[in-house]
C-alpha atoms as a PDB file:
ATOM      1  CA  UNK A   1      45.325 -44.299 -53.752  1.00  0.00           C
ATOM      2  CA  UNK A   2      46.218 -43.723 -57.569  1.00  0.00           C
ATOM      3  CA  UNK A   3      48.889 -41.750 -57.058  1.00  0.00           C
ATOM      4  CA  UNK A   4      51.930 -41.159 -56.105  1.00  0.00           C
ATOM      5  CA  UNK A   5      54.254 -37.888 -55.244  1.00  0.00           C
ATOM      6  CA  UNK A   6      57.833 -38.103 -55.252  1.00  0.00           C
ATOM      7  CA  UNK A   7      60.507 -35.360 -54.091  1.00  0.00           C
ATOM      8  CA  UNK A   8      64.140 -35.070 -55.807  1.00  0.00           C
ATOM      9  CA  UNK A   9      67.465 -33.319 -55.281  1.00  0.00           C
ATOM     10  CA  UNK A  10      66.535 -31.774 -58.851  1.00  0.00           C
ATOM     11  CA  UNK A  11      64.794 -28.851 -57.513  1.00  0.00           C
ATOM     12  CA  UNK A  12      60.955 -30.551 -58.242  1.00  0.00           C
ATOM     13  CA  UNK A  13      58.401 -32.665 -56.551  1.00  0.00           C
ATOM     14  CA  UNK A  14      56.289 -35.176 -58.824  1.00  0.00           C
ATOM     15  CA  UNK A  15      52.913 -36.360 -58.883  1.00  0.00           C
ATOM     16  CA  UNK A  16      52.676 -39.801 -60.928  1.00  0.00           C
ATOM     17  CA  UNK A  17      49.937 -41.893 -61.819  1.00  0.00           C
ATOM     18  CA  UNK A  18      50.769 -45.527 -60.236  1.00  0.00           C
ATOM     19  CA  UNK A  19      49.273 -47.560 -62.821  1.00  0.00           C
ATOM     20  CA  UNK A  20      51.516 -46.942 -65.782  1.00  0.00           C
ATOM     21  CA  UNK A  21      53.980 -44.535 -64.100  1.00  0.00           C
ATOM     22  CA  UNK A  22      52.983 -41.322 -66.364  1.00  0.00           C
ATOM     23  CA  UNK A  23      53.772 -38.270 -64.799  1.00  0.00           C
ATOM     24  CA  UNK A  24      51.043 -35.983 -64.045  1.00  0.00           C
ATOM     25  CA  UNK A  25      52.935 -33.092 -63.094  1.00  0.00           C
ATOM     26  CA  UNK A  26      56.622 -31.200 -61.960  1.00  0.00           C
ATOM     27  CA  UNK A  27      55.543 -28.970 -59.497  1.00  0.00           C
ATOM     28  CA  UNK A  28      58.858 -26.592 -59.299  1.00  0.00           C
ATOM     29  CA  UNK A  29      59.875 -23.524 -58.032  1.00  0.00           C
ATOM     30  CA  UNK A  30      62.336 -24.422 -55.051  1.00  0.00           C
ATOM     31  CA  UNK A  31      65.629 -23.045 -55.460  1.00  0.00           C
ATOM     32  CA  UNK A  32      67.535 -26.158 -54.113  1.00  0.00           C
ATOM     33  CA  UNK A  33      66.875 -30.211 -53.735  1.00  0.00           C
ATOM     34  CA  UNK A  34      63.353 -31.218 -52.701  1.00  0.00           C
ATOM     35  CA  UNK A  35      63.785 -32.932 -49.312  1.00  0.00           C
ATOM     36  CA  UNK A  36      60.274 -34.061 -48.836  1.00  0.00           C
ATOM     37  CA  UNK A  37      57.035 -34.374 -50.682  1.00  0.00           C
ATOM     38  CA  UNK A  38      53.126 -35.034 -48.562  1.00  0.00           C
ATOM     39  CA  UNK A  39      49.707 -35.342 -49.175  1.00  0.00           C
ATOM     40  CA  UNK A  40      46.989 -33.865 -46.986  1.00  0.00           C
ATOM     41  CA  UNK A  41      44.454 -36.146 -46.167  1.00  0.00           C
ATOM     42  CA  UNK A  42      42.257 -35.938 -48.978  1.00  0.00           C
ATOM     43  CA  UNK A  43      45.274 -35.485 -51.757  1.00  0.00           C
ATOM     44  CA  UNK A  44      43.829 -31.717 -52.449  1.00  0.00           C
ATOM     45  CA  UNK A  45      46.895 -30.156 -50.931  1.00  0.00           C
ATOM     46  CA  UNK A  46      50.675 -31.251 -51.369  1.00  0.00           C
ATOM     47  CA  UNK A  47      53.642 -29.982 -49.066  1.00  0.00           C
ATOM     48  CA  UNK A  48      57.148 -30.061 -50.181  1.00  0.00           C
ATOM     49  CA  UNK A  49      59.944 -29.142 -48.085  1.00  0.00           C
ATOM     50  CA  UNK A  50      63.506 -27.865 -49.391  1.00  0.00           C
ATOM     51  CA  UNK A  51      67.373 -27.237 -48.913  1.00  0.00           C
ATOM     52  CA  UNK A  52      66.469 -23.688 -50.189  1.00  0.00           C
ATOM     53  CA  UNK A  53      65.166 -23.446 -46.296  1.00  0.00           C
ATOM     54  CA  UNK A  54      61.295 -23.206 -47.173  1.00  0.00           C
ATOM     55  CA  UNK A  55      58.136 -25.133 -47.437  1.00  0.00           C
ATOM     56  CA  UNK A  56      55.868 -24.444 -49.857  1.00  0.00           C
ATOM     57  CA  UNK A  57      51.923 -25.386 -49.956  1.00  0.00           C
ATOM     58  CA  UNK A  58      50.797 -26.072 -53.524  1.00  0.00           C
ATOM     59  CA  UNK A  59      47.193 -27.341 -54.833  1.00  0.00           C
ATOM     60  CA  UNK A  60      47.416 -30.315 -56.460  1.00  0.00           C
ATOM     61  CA  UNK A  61      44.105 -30.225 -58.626  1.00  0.00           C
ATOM     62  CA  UNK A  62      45.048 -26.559 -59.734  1.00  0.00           C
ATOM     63  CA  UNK A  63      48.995 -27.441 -59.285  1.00  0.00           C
ATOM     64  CA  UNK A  64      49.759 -24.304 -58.241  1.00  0.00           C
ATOM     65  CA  UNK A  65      51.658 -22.693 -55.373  1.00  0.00           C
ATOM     66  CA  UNK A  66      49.327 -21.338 -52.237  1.00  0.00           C
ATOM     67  CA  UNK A  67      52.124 -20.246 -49.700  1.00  0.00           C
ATOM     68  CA  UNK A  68      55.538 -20.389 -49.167  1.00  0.00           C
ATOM     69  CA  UNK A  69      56.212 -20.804 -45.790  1.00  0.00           C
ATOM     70  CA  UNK A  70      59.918 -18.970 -44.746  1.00  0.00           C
ATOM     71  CA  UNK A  71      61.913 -18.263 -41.818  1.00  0.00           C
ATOM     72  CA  UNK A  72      63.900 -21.537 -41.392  1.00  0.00           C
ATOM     73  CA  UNK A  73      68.069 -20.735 -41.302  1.00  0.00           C
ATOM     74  CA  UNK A  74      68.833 -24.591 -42.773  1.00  0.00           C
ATOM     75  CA  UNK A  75      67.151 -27.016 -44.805  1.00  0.00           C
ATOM     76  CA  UNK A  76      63.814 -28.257 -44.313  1.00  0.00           C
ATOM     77  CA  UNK A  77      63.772 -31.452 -43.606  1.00  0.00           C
ATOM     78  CA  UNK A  78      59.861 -32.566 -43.278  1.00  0.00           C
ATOM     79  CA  UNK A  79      56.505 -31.111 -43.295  1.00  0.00           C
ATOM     80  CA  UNK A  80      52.986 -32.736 -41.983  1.00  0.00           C
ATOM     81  CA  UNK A  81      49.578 -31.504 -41.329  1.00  0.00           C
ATOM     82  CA  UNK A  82      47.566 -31.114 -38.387  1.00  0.00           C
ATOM     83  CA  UNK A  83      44.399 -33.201 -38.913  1.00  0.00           C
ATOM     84  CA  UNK A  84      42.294 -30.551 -38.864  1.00  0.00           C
ATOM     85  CA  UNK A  85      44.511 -29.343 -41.834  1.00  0.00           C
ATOM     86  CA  UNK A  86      44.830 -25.846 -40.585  1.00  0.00           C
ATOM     87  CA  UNK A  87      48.489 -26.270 -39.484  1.00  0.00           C
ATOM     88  CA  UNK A  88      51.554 -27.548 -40.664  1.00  0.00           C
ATOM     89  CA  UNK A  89      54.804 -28.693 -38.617  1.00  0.00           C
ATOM     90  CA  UNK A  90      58.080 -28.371 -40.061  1.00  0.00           C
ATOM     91  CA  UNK A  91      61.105 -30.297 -39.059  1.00  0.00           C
ATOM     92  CA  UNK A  92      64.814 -28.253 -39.770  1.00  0.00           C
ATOM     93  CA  UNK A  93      68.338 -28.577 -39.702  1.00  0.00           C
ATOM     94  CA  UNK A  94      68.516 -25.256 -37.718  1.00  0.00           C
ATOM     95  CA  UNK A  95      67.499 -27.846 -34.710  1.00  0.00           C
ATOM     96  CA  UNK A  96      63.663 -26.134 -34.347  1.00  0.00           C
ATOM     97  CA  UNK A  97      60.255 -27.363 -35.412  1.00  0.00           C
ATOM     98  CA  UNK A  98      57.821 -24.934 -36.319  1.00  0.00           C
ATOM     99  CA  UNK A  99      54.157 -24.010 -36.782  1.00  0.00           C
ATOM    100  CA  UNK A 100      52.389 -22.536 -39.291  1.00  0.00           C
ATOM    101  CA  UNK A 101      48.853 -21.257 -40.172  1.00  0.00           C
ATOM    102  CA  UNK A 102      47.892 -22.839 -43.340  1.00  0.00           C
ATOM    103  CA  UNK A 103      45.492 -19.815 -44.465  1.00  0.00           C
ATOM    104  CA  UNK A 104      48.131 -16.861 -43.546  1.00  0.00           C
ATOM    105  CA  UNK A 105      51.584 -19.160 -43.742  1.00  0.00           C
ATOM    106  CA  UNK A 106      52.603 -17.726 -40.580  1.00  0.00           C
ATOM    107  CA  UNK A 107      54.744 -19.357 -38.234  1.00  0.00           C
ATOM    108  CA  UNK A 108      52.546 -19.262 -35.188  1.00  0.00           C
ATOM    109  CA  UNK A 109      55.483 -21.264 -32.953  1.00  0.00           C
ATOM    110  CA  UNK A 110      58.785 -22.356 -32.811  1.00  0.00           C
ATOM    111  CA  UNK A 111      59.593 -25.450 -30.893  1.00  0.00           C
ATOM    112  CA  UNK A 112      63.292 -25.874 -29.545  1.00  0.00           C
ATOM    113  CA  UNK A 113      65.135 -26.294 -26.404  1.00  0.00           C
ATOM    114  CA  UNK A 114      68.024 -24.253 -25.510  1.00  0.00           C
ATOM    115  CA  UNK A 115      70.360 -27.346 -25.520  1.00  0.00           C
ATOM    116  CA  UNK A 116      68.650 -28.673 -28.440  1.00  0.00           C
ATOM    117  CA  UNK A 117      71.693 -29.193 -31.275  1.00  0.00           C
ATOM    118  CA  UNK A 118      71.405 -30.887 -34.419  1.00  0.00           C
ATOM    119  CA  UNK A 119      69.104 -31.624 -36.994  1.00  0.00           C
ATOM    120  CA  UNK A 120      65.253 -32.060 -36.504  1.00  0.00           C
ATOM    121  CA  UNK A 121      64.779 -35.085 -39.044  1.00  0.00           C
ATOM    122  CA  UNK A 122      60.995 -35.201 -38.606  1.00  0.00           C
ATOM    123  CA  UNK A 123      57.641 -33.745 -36.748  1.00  0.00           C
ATOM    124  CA  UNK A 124      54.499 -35.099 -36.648  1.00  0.00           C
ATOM    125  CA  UNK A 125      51.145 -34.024 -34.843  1.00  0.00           C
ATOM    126  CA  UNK A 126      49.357 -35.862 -32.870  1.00  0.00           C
ATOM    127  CA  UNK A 127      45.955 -37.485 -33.549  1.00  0.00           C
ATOM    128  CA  UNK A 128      44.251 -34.313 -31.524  1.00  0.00           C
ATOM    129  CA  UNK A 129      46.646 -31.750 -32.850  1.00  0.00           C
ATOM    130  CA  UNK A 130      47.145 -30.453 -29.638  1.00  0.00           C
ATOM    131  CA  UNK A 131      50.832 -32.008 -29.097  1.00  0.00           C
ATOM    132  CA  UNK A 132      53.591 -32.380 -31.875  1.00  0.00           C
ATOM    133  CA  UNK A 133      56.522 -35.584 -31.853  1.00  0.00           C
ATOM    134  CA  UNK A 134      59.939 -34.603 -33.147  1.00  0.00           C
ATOM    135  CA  UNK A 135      62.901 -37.143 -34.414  1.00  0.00           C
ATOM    136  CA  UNK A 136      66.199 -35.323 -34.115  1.00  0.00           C
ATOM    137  CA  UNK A 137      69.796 -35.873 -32.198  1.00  0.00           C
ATOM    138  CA  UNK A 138      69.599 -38.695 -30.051  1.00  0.00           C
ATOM    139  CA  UNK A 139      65.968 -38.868 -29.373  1.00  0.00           C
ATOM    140  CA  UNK A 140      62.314 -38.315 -30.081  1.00  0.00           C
ATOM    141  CA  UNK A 141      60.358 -35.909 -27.988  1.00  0.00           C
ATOM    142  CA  UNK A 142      56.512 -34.894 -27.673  1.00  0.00           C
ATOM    143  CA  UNK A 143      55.849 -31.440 -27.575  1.00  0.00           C
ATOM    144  CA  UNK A 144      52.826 -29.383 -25.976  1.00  0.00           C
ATOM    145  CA  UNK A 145      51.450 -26.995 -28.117  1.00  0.00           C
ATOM    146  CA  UNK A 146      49.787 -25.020 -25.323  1.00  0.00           C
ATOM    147  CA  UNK A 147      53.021 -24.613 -23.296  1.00  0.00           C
ATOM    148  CA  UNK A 148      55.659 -25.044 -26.060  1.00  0.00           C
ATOM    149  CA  UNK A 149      57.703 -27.600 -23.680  1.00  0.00           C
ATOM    150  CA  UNK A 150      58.606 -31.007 -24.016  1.00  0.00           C
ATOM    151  CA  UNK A 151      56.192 -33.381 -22.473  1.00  0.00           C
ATOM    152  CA  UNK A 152      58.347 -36.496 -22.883  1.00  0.00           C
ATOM    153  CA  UNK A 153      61.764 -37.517 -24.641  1.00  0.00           C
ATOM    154  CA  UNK A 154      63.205 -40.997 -25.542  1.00  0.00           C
ATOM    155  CA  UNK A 155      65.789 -42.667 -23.807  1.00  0.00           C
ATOM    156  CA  UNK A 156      67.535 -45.651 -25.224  1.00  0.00           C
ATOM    157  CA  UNK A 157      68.458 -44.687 -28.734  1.00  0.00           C
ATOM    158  CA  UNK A 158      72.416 -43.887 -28.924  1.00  0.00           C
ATOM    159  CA  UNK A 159      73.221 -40.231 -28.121  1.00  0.00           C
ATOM    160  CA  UNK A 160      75.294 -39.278 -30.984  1.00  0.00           C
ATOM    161  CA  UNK A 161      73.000 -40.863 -33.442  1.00  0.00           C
ATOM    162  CA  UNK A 162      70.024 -38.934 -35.329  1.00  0.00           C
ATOM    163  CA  UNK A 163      66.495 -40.517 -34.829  1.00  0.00           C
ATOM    164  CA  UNK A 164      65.512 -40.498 -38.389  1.00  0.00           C
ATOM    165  CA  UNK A 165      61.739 -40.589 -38.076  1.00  0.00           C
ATOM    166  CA  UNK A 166      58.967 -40.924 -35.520  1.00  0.00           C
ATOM    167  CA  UNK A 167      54.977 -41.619 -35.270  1.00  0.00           C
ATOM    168  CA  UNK A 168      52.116 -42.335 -33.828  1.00  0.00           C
ATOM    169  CA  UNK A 169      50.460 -45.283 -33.468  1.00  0.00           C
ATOM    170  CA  UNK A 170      47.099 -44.902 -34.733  1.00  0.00           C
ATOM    171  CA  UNK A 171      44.997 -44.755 -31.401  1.00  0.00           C
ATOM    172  CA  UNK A 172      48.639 -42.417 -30.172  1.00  0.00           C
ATOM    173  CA  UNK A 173      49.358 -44.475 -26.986  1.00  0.00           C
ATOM    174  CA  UNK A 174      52.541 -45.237 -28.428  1.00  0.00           C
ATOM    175  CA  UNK A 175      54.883 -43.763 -30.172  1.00  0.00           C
ATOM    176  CA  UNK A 176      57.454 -46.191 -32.748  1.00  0.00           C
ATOM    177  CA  UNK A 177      61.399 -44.804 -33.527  1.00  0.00           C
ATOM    178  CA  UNK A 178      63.770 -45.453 -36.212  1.00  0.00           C
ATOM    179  CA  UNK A 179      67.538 -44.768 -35.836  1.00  0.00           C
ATOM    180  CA  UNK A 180      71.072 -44.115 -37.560  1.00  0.00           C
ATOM    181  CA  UNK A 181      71.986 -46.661 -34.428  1.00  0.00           C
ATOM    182  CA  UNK A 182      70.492 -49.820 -36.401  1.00  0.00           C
ATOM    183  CA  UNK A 183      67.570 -49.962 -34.509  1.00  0.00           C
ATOM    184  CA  UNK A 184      64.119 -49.143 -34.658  1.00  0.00           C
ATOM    185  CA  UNK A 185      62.131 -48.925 -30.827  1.00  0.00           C
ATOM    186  CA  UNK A 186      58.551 -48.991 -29.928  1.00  0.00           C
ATOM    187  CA  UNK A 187      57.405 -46.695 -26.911  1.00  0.00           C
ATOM    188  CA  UNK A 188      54.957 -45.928 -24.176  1.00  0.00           C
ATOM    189  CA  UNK A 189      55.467 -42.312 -23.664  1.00  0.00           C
ATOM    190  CA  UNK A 190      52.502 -42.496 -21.075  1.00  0.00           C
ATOM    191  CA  UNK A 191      54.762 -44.737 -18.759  1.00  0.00           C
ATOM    192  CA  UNK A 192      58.085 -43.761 -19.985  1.00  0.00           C
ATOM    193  CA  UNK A 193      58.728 -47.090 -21.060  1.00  0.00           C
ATOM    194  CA  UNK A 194      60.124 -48.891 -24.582  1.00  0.00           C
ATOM    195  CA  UNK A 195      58.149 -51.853 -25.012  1.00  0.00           C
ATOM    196  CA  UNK A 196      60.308 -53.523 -27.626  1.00  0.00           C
ATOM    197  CA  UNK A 197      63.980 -52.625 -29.521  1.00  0.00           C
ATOM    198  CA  UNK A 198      63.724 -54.240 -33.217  1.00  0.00           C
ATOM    199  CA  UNK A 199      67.430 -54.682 -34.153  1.00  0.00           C
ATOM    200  CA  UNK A 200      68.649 -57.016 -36.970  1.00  0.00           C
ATOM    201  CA  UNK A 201      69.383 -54.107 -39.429  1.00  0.00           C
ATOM    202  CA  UNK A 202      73.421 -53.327 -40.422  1.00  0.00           C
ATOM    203  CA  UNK A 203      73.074 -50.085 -41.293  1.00  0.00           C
ATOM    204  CA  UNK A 204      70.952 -46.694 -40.179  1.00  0.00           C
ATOM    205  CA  UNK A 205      67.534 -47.420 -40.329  1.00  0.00           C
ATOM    206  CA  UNK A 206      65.732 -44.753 -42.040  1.00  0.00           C
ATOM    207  CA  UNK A 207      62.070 -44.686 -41.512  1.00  0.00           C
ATOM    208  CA  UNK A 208      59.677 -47.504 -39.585  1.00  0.00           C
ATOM    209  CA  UNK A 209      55.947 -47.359 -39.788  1.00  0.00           C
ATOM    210  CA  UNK A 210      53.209 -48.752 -38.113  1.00  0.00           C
ATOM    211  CA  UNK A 211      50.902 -51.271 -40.055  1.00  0.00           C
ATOM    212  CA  UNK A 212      46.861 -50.210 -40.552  1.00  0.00           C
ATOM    213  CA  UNK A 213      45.468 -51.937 -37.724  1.00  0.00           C
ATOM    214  CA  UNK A 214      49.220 -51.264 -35.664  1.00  0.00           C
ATOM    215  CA  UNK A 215      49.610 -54.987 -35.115  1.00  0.00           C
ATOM    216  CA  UNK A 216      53.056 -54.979 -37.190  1.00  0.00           C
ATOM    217  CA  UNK A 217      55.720 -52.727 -37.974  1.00  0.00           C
ATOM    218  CA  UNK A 218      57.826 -52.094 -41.378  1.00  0.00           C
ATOM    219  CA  UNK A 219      61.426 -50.957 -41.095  1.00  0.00           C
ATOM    220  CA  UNK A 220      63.568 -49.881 -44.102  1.00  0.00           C
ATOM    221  CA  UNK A 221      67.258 -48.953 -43.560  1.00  0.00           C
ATOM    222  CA  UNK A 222      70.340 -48.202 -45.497  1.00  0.00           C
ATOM    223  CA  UNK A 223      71.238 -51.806 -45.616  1.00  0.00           C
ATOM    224  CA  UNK A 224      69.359 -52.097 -48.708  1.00  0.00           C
ATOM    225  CA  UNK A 225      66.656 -54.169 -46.628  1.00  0.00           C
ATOM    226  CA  UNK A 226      63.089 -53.584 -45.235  1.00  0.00           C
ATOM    227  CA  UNK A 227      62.160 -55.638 -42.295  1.00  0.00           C
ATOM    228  CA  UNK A 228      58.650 -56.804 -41.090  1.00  0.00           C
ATOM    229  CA  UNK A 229      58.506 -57.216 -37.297  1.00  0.00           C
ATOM    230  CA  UNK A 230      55.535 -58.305 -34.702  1.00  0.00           C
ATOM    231  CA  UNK A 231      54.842 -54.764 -32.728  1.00  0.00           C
ATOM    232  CA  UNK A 232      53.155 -57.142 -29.951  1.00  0.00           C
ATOM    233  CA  UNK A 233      56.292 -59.914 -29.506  1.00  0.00           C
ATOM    234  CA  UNK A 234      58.936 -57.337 -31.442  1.00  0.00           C
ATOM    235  CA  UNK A 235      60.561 -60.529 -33.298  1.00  0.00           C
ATOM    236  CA  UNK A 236      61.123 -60.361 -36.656  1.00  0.00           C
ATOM    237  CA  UNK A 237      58.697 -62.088 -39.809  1.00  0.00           C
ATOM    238  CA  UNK A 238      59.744 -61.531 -43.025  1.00  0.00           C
ATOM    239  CA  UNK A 239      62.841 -59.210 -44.491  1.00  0.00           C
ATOM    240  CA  UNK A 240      62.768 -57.947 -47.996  1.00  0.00           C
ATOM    241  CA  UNK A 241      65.622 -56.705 -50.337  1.00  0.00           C
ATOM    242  CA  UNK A 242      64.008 -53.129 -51.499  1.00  0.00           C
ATOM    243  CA  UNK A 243      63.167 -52.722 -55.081  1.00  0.00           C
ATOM    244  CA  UNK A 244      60.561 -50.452 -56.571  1.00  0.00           C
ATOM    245  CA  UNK A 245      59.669 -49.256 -59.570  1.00  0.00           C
ATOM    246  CA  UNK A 246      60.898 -46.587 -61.664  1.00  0.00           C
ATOM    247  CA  UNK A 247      59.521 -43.538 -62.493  1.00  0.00           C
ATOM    248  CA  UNK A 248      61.422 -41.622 -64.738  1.00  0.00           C
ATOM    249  CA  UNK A 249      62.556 -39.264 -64.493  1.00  0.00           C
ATOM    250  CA  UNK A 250      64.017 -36.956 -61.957  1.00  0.00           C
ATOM    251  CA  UNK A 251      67.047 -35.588 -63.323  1.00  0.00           C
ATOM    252  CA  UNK A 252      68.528 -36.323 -59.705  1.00  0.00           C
ATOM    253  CA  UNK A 253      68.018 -39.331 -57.988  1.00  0.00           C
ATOM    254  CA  UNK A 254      64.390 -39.391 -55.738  1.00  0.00           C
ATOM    255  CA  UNK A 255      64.890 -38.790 -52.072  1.00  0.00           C
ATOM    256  CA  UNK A 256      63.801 -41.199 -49.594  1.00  0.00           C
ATOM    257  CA  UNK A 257      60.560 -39.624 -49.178  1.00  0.00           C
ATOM    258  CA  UNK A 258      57.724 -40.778 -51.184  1.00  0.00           C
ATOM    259  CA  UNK A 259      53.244 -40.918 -50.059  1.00  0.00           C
ATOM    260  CA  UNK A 260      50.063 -42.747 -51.896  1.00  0.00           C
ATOM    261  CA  UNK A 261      46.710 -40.332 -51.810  1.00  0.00           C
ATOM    262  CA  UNK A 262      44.510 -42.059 -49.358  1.00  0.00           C
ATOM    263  CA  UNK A 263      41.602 -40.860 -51.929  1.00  0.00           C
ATOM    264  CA  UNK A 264      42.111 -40.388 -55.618  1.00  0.00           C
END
């Protein structure tokens, strides 16, 4: 992709071109910081997420707001689409993940156990929409959509800890785990079990991702460090010291969320 779409405590989301890094446009109208900032799958659609406890659905060709999606009590932390693109998951501080109808901006479920505390940091579908994976205190969990119950929860990452973000792998037997605990861990939520731990991080690590073809796996943490590992032996092969370049400007510094349009 040719661009690239930032999110800033400023109150804005930005859509840059990645060539020369010109802005393209400021979408605004969130009352509060800009946690998050996502592409659809074809880059027609953007989704920010905000303190100001909303999510709002813009169109990036007409850059213009479609829906603002409401009824969160805390910050939203994270928003995704289904792939069929006619739902979106939030993630919230209020400790629930919901979902919403794209078309309406409805909230069609709410996903939350009653001893669920703490922040959800992140939710995800999965590759047939019909389940949704959550990151929050502790642990990861796959939800049902049909029931609304958890399906399967992590066990390994400390307690007291937030899981910072989760995915799919991209045929979604497995399921990879990144953690204020210094580690990152890559499951089988099929069998229950965690196939490898990736530690070497000295800090929270803050996001891991799988590589295209999912042989690999990219951690970045708070260290100041981002760390290739082997997702087949879990060892580590190469660490980096982050730099990137700068965009200016954001009048407040760019959160830790950033995506690339699969298509221009």
């Amino acid at each position: 992709g040719t661009s690239i779409l930032t999110a800033s405590g400023d109150r804005t989301a930005k859509l840059w071109r990645a060539s020369s890094g010109e802005c393209l446009h400021t979408f605004t109208g969130h009352e509060h910081g800009v946690t998050s900032a996502a592409f659809c799958a074809d880059g027609t659609l953007v989704l920010t997420t905000s303190n100001d406890c909303t999510t709002r659905l813009w169109s990036s060709s007409r850059r213009s707001c479609l829906q603002t999606l409401t009824g969160h009590r805390q910050p939203v932390r994270s928003a995704s689409f289904s792939p069929d693109e006619e739902l979106v998951v939030t993630a919230s501080g209020d400790g629930t993940a919901r979902v919403w109808n794209v078309r309406t901006g409805e909230c069609t479920q709410t996903l939350q156990e009653e001893q669920d505390s703490g922040a959800v940091q992140m939710a995800v579908f999965s590759l047939d929409g019909a389940s949704v994976l959550t990151a929050g205190m502790g642990c990861a969990k796959i939800w049902s959509l049909a029931t609304g119950k958890v399906v399967w929860k992590s066990d390994g990452h400390e307690e007291d800890k937030a899981v910072n973000s989760a995915c799919f792998s991209a045929d979604g037997s497995r399921v990879l785990t990144s953690s204020s605990d210094g580690s990152s861990r890559l499951w089988c939520p099929a069998s229950g079990r965690c196939f490898h731990t990736f530690r070497g991080h000295t800090d929270a690590v803050l996001s891991a991702v799988f590589s295209t073809d999912c042989a690999a796996v990219l951690t970045v943490s708070e260290d100041g460090t981002a760390r290739l590992w082997s997702s087949t032996t879990g060892e580590a092969k190469h660490s980096f010291q982050c730099s990137c370049r700068s965009f200016e400007t954001h009048s407040i510094g760019i959160r830790r969320y950033a995506a690339i349009t699969p298509l221009d």
